[in-house]
PDB file of N, CA and C in Angstrom:
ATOM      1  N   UNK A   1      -7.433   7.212   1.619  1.00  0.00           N
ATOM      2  CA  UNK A   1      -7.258   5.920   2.250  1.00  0.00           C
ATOM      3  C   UNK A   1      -8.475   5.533   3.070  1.00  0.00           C
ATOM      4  N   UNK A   2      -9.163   6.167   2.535  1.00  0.00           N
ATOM      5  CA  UNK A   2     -10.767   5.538   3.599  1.00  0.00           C
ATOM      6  C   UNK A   2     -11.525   4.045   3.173  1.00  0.00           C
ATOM      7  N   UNK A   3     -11.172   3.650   2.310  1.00  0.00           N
ATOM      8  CA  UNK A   3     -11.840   2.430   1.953  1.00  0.00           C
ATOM      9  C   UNK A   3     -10.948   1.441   1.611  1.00  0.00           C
ATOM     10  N   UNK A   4      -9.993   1.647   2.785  1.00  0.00           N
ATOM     11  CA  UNK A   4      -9.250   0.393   3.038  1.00  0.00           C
ATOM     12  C   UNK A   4      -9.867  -1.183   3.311  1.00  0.00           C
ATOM     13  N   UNK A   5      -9.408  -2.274   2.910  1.00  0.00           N
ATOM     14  CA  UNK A   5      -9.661  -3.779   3.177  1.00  0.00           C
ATOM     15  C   UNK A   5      -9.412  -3.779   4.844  1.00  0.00           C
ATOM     16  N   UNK A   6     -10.136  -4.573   5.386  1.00  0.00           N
ATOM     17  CA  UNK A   6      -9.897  -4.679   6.523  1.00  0.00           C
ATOM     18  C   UNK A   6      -8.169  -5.964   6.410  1.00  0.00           C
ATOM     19  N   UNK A   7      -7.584  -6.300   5.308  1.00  0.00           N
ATOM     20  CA  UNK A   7      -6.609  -6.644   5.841  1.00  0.00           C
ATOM     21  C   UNK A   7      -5.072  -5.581   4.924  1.00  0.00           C
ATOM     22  N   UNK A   8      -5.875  -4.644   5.047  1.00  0.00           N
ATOM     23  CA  UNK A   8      -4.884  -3.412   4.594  1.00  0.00           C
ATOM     24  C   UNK A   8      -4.928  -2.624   6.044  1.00  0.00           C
ATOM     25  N   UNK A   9      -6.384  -2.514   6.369  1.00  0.00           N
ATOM     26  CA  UNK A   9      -5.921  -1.932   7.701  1.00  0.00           C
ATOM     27  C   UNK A   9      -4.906  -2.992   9.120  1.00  0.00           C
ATOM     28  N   UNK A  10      -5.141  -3.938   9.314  1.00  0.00           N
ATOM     29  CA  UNK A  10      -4.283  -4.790  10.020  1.00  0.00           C
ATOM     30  C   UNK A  10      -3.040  -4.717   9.610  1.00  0.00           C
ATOM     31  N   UNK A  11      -2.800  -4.775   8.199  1.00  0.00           N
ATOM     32  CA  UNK A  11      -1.318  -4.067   7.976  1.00  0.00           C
ATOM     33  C   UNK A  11      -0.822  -2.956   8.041  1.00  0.00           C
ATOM     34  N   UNK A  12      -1.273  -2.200   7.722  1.00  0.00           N
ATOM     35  CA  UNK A  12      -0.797  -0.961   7.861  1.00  0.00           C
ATOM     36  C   UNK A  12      -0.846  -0.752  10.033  1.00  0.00           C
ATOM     37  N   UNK A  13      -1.748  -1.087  10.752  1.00  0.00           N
ATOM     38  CA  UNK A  13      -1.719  -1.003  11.928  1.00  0.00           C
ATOM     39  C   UNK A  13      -0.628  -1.587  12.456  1.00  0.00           C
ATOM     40  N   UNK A  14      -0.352  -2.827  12.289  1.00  0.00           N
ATOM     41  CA  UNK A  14       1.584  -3.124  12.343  1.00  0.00           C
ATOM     42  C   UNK A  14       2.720  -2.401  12.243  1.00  0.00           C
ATOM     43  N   UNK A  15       2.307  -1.589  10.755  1.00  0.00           N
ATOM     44  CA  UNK A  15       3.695  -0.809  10.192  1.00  0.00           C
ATOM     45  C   UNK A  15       3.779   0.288  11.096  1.00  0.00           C
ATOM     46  N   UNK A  16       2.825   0.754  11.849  1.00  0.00           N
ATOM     47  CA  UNK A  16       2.333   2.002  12.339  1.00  0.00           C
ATOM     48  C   UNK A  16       3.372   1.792  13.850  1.00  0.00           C
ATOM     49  N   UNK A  17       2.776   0.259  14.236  1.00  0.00           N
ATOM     50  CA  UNK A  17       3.561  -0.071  15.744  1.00  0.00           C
ATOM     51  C   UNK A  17       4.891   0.354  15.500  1.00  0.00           C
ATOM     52  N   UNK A  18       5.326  -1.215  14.512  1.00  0.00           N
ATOM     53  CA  UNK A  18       6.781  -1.371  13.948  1.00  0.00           C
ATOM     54  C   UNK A  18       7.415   0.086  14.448  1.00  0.00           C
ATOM     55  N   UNK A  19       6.902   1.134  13.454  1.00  0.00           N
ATOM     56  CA  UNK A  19       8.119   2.280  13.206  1.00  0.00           C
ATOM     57  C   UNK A  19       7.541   2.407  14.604  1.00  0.00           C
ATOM     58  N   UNK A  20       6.692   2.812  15.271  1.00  0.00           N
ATOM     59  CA  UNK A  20       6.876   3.793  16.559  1.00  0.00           C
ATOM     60  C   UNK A  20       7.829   3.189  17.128  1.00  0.00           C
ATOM     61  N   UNK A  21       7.606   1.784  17.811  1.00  0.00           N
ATOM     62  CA  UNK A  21       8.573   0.976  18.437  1.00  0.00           C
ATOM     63  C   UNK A  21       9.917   1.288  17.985  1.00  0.00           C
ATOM     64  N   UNK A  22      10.423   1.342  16.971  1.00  0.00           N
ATOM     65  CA  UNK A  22      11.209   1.168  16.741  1.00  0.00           C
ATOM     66  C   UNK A  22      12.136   2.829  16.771  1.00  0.00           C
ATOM     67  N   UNK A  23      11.435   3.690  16.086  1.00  0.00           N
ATOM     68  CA  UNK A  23      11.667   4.931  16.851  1.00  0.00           C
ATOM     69  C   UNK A  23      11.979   5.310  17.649  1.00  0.00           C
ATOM     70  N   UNK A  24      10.944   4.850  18.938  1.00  0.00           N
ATOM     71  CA  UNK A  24      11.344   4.945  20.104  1.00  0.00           C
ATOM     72  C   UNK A  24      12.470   5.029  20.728  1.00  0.00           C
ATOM     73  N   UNK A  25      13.377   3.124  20.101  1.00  0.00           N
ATOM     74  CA  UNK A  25      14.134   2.914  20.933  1.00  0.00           C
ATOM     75  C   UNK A  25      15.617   3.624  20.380  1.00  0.00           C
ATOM     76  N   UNK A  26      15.653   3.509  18.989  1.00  0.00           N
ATOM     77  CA  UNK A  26      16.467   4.148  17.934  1.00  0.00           C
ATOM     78  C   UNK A  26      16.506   5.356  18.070  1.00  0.00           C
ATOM     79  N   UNK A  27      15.901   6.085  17.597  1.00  0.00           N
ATOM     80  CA  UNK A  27      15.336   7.659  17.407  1.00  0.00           C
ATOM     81  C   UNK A  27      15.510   8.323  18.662  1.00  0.00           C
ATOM     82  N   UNK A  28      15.261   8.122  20.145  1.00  0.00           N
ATOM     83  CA  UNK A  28      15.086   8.669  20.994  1.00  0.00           C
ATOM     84  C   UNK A  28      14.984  10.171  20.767  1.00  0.00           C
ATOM     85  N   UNK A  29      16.412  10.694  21.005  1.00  0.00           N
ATOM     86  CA  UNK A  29      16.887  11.825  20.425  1.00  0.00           C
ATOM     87  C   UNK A  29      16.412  12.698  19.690  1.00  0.00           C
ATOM     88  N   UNK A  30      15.737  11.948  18.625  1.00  0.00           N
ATOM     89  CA  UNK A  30      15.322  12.997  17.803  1.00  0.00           C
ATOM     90  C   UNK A  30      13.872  13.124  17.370  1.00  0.00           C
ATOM     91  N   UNK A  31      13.186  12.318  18.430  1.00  0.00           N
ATOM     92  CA  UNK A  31      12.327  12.711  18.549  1.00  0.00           C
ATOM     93  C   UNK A  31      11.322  13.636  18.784  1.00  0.00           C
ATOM     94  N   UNK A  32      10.249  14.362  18.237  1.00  0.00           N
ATOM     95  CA  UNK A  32       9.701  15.776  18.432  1.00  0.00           C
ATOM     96  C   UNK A  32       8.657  16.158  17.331  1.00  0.00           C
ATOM     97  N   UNK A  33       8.461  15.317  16.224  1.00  0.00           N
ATOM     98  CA  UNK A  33       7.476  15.619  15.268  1.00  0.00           C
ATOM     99  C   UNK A  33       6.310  14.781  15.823  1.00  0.00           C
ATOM    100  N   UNK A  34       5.488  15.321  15.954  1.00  0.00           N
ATOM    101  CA  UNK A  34       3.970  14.568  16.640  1.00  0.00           C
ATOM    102  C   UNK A  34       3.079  15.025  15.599  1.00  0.00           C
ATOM    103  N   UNK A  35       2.987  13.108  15.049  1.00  0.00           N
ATOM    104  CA  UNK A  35       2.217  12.660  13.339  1.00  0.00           C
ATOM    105  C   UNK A  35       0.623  12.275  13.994  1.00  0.00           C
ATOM    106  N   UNK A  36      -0.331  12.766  13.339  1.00  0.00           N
ATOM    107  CA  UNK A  36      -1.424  12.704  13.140  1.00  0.00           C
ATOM    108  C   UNK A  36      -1.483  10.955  12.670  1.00  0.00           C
ATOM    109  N   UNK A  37      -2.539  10.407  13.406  1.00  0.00           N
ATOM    110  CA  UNK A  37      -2.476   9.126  13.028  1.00  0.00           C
ATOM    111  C   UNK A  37      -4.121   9.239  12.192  1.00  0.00           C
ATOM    112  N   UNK A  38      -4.307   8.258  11.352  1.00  0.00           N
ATOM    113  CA  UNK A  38      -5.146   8.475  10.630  1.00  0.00           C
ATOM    114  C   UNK A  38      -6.309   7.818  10.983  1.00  0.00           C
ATOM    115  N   UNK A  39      -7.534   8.070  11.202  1.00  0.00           N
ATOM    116  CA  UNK A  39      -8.950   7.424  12.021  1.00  0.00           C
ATOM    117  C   UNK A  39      -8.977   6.570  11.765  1.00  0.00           C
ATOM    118  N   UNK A  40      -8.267   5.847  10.697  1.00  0.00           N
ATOM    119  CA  UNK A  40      -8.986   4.210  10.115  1.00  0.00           C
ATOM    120  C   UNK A  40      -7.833   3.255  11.337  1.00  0.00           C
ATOM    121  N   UNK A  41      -6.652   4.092  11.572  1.00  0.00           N
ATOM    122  CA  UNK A  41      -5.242   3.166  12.140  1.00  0.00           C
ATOM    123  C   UNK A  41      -5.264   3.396  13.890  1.00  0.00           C
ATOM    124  N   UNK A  42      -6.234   4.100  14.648  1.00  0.00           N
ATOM    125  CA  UNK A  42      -6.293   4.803  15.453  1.00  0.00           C
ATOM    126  C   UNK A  42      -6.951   3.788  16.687  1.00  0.00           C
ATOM    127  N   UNK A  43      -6.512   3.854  17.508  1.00  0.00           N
ATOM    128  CA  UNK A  43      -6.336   2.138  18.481  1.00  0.00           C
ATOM    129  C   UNK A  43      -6.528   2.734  20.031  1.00  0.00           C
ATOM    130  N   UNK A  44      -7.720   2.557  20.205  1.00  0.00           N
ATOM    131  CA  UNK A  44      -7.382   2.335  22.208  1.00  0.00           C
ATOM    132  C   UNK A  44      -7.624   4.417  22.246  1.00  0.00           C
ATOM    133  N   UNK A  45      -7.737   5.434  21.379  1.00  0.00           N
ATOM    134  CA  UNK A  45      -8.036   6.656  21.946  1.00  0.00           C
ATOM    135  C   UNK A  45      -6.607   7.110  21.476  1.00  0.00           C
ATOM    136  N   UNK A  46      -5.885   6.743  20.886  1.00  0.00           N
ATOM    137  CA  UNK A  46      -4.801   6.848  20.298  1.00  0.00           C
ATOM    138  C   UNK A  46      -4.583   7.691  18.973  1.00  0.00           C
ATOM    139  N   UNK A  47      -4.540   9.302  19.006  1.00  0.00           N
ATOM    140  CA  UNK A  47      -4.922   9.922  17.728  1.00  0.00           C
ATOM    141  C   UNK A  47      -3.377  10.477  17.508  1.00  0.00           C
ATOM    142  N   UNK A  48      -2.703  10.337  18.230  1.00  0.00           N
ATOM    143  CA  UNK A  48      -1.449  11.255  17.973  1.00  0.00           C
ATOM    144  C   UNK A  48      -0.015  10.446  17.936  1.00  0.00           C
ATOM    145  N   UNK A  49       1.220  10.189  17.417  1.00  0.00           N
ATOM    146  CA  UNK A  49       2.570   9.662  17.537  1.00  0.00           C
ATOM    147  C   UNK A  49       3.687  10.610  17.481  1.00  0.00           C
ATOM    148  N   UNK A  50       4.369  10.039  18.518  1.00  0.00           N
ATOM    149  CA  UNK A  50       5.356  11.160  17.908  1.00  0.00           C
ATOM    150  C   UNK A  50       6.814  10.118  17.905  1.00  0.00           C
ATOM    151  N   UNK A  51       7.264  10.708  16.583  1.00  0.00           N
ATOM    152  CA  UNK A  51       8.122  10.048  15.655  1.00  0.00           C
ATOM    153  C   UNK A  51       9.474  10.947  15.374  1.00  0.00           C
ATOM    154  N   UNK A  52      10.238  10.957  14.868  1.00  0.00           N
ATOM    155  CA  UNK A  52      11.323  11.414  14.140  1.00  0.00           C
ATOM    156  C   UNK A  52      10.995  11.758  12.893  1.00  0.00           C
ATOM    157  N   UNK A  53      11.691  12.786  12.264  1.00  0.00           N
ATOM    158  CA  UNK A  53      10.860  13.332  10.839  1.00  0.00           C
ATOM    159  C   UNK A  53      11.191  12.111   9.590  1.00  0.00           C
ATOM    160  N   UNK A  54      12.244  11.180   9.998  1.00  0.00           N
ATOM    161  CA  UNK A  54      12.255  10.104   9.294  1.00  0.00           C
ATOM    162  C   UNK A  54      11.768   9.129   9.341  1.00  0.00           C
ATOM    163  N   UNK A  55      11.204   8.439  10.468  1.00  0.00           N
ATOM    164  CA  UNK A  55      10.451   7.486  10.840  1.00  0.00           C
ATOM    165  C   UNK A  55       8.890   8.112  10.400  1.00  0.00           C
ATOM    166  N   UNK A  56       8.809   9.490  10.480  1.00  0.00           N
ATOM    167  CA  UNK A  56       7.106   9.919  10.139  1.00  0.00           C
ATOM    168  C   UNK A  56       7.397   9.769   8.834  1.00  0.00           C
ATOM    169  N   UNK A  57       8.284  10.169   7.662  1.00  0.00           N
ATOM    170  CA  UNK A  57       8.335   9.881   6.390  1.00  0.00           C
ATOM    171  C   UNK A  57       7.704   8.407   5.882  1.00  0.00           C
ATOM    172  N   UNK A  58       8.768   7.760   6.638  1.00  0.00           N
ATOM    173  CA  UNK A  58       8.801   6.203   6.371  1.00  0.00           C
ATOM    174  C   UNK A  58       7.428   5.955   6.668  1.00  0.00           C
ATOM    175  N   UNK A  59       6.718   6.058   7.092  1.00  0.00           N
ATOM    176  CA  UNK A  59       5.428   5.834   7.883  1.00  0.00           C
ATOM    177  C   UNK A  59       4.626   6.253   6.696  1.00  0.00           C
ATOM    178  N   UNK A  60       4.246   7.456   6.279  1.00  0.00           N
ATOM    179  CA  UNK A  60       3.379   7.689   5.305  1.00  0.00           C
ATOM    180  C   UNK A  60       3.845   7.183   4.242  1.00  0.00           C
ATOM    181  N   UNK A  61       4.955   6.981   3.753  1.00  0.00           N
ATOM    182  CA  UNK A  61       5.329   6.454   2.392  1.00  0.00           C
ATOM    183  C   UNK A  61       5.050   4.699   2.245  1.00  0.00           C
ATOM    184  N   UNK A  62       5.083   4.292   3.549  1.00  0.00           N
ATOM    185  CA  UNK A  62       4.510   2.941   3.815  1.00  0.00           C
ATOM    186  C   UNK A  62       3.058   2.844   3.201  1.00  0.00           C
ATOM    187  N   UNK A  63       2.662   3.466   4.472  1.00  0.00           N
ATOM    188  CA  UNK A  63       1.077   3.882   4.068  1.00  0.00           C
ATOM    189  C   UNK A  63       0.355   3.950   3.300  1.00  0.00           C
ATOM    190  N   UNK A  64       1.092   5.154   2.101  1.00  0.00           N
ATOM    191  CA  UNK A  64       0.718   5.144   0.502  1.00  0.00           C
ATOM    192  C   UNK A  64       0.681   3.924  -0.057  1.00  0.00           C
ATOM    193  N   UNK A  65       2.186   2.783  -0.302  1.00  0.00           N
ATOM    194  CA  UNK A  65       2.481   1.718  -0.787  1.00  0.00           C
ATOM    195  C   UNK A  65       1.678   0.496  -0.176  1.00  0.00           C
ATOM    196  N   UNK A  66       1.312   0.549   0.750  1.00  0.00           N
ATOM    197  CA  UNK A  66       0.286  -0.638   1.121  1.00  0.00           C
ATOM    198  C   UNK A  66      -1.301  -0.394   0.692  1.00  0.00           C
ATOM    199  N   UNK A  67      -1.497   0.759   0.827  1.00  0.00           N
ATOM    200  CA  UNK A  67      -2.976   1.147   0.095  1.00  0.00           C
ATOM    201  C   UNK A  67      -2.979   1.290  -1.281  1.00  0.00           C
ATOM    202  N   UNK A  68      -1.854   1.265  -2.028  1.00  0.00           N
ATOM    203  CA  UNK A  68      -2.041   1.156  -3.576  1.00  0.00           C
ATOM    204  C   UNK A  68      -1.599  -0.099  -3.876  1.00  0.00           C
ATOM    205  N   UNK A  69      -1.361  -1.134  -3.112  1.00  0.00           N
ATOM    206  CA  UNK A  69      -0.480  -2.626  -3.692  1.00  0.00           C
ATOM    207  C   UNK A  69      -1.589  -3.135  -4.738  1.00  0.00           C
ATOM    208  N   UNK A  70      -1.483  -3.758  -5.633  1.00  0.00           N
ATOM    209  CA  UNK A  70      -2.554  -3.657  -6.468  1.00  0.00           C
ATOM    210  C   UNK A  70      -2.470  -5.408  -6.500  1.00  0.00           C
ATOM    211  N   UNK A  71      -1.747  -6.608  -5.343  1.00  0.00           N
ATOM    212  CA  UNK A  71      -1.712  -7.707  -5.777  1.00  0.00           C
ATOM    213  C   UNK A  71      -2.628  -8.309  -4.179  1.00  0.00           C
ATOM    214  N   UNK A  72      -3.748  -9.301  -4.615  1.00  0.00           N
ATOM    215  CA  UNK A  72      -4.600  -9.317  -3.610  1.00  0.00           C
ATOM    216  C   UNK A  72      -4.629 -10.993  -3.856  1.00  0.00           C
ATOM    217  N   UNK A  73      -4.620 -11.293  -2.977  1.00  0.00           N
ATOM    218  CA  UNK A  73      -4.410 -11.144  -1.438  1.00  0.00           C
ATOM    219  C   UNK A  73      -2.642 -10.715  -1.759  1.00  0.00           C
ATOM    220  N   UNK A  74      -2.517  -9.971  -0.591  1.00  0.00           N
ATOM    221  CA  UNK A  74      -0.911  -9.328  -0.754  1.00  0.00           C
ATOM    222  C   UNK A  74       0.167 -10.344  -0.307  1.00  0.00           C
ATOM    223  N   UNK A  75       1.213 -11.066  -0.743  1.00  0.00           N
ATOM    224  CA  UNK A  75       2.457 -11.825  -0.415  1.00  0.00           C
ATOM    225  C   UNK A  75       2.732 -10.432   0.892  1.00  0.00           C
ATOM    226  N   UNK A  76       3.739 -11.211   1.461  1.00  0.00           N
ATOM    227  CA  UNK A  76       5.002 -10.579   2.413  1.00  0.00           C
ATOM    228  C   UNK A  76       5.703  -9.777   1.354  1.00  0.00           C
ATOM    229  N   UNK A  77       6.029  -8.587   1.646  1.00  0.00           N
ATOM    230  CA  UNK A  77       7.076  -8.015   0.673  1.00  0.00           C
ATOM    231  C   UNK A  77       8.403  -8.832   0.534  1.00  0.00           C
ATOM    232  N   UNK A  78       8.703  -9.255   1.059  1.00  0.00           N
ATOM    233  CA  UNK A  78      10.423 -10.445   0.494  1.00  0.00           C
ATOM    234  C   UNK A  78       9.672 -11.381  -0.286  1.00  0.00           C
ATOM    235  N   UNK A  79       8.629 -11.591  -0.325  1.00  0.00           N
ATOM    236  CA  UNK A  79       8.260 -12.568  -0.936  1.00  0.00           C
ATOM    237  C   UNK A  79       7.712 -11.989  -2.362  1.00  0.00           C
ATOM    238  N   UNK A  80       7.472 -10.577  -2.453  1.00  0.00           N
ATOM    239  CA  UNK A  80       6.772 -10.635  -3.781  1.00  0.00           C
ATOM    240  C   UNK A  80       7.360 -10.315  -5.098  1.00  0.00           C
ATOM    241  N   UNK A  81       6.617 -10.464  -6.072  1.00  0.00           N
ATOM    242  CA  UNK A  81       7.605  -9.747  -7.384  1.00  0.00           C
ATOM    243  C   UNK A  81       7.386  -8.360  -7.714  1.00  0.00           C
ATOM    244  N   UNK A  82       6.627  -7.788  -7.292  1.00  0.00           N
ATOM    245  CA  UNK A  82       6.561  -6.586  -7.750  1.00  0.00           C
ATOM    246  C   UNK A  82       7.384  -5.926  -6.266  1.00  0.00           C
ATOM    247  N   UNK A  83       8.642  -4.908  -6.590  1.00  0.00           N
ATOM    248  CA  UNK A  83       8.871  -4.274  -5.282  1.00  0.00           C
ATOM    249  C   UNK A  83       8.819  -2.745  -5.002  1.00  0.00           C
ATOM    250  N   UNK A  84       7.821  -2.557  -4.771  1.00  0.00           N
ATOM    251  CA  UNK A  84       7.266  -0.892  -4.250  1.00  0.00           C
ATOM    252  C   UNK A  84       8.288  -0.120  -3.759  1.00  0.00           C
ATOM    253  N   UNK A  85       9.164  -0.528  -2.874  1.00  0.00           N
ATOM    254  CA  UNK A  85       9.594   0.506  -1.860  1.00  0.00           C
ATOM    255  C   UNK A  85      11.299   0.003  -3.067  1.00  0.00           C
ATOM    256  N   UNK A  86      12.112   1.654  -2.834  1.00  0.00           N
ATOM    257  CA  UNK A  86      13.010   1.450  -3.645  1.00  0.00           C
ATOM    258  C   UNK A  86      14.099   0.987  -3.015  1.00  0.00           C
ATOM    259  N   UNK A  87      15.102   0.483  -3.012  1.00  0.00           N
ATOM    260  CA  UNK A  87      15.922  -0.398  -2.040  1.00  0.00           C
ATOM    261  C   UNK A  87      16.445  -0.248  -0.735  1.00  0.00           C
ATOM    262  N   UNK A  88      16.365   1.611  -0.632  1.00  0.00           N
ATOM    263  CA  UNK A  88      16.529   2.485   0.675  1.00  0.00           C
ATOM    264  C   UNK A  88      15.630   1.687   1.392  1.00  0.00           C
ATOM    265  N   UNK A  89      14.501   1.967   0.842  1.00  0.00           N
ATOM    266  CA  UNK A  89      13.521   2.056   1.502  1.00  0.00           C
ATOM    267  C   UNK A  89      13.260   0.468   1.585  1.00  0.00           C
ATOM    268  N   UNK A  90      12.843  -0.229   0.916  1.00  0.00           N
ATOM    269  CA  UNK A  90      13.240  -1.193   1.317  1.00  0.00           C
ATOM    270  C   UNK A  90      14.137  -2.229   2.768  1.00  0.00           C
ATOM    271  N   UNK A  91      15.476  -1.735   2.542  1.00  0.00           N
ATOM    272  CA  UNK A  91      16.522  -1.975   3.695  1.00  0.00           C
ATOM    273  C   UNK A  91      15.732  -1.359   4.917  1.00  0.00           C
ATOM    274  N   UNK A  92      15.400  -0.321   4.980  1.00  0.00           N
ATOM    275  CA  UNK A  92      14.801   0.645   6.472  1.00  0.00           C
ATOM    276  C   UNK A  92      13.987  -0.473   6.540  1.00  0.00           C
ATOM    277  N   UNK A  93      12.590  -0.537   6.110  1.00  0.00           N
ATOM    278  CA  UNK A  93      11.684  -1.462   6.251  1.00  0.00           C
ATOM    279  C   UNK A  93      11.757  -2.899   7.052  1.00  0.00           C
ATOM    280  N   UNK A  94      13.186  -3.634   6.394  1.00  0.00           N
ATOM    281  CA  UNK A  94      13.832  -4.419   6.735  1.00  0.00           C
ATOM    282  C   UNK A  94      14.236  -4.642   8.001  1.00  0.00           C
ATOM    283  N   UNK A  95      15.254  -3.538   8.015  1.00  0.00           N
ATOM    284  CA  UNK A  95      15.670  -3.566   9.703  1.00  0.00           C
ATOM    285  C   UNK A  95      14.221  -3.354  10.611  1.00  0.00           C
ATOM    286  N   UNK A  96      14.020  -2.257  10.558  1.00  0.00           N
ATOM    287  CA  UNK A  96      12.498  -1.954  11.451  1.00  0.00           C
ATOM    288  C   UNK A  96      11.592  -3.203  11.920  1.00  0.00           C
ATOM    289  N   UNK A  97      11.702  -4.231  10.822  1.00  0.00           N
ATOM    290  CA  UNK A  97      10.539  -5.277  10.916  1.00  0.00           C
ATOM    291  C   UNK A  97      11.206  -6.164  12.027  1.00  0.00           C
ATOM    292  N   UNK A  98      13.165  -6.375  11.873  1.00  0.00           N
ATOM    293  CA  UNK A  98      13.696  -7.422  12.361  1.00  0.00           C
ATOM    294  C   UNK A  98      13.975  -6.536  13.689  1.00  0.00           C
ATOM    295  N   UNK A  99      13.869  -5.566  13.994  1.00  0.00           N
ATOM    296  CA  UNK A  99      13.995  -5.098  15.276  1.00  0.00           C
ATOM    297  C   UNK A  99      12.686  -5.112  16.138  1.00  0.00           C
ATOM    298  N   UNK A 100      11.545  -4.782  15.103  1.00  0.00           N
ATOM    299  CA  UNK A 100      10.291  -4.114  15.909  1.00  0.00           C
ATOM    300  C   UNK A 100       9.578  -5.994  16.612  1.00  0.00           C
ATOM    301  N   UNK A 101       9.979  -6.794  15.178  1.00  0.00           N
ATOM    302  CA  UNK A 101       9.429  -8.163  15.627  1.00  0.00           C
ATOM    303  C   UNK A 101      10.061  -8.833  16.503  1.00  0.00           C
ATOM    304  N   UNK A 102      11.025  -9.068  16.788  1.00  0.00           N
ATOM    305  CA  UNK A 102      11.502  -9.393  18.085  1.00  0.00           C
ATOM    306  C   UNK A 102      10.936  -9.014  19.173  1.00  0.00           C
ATOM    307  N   UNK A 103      10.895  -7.530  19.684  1.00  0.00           N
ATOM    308  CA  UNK A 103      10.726  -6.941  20.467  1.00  0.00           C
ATOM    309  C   UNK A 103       9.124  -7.519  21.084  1.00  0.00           C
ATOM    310  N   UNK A 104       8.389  -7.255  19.686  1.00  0.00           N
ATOM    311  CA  UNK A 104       6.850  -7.231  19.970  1.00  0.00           C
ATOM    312  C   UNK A 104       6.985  -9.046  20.793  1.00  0.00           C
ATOM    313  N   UNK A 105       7.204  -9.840  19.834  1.00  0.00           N
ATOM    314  CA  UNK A 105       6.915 -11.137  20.234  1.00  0.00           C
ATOM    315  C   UNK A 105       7.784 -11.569  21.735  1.00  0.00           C
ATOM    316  N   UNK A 106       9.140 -11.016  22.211  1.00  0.00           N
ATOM    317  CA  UNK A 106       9.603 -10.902  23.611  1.00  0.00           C
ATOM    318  C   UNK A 106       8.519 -10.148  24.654  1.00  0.00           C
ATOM    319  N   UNK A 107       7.893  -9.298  24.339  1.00  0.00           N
ATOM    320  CA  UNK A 107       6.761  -8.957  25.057  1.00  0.00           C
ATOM    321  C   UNK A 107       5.333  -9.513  25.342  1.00  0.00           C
ATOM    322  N   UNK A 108       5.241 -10.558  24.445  1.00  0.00           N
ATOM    323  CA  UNK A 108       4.224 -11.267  24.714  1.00  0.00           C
ATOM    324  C   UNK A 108       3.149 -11.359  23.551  1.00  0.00           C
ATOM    325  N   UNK A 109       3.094 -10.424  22.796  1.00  0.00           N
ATOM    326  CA  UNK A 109       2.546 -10.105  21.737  1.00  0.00           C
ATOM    327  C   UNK A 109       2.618 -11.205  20.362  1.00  0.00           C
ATOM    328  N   UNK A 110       1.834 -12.151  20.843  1.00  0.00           N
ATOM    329  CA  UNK A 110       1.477 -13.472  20.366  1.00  0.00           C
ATOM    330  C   UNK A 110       0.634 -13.496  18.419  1.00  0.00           C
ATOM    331  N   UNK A 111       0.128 -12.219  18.640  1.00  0.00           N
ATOM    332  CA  UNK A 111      -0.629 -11.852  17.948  1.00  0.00           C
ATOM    333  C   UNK A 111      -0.137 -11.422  16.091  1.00  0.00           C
ATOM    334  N   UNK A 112       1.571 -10.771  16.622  1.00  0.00           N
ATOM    335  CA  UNK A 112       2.616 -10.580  15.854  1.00  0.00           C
ATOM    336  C   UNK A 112       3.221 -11.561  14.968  1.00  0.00           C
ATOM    337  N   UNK A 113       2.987 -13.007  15.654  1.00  0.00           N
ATOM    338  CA  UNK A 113       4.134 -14.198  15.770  1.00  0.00           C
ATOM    339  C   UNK A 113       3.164 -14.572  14.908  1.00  0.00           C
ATOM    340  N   UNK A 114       1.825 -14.854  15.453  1.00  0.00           N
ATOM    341  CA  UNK A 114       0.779 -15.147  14.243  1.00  0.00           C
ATOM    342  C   UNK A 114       1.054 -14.672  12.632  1.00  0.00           C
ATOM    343  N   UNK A 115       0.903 -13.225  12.444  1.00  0.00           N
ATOM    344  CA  UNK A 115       0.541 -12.347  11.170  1.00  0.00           C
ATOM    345  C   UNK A 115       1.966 -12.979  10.509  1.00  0.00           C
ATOM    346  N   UNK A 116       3.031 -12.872  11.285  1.00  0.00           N
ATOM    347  CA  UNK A 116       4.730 -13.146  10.651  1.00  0.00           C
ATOM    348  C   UNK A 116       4.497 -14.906   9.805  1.00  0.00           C
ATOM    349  N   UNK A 117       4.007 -15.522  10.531  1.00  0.00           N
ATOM    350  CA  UNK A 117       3.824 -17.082  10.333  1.00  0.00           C
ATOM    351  C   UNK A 117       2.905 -17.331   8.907  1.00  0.00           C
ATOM    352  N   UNK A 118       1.510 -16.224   8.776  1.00  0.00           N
ATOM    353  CA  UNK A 118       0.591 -16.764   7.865  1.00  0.00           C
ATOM    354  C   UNK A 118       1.282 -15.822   6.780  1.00  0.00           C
ATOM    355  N   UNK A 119       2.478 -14.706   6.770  1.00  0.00           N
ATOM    356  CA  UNK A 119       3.079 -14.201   5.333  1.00  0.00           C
ATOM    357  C   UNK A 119       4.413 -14.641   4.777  1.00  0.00           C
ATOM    358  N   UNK A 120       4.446 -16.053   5.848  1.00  0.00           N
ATOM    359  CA  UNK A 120       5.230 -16.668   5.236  1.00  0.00           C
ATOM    360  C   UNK A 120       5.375 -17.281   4.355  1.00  0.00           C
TER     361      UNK A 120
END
């Protein structure tokens, strides 16, 4: 994954928030796997997450599927025809986005409200 698009990395840097956030507030509990974040996604001195062993799944399997999407410029996933993630995965994705985006944009995070607006 080193020769990511700079708008593969902006995505994938979202998905990265998304699940932590969302982990966080969900996951609490079971939290305890501390995921290596990868140099290209790595923000502010930020090399380490720690996640739930399902939220770290979801995370790399994201990861994979956004660095192999092979349709450029990339649709919103609800929006596209080809669908990568299999419907599990999918649904997780789903919730995560409608939990993590709220959250981000109630915090001020203007920046979110943007990216949501132009994959519409």
């Amino acid at each position: 994954m080193s020769e990511l698009t700079a708008a593969q990395t902006a995505d994938l840097k979202i998905l990265a928030r998304f699940i932590e956030l969302f982990c966080h507030a969900k996951h609490d509990n079971r939290l305890g796997d501390t995921v290596a974040v990868p140099g290209i996604l790595q923000s502010r001195g930020k090399r380490r997450m720690e996640l739930c062993k399902e939220c770290a799944g979801l995370l790399e399997h994201g990861m994979m599927k956004r660095a192999l999407c092979p349709l450029h410029p990339k649709p919103a996933c609800k929006n596209c025809r080809i669908h990568c993630y299999t419907p599990e995965y999918r649904q997780k994705i789903r919730e995560i986005m409608a939990y993590a985006g709220r959250k981000m944009v109630l915090r001020g995070r203007l920046d979110y409200l943007w990216h949501y607006y132009l994959q519409r």
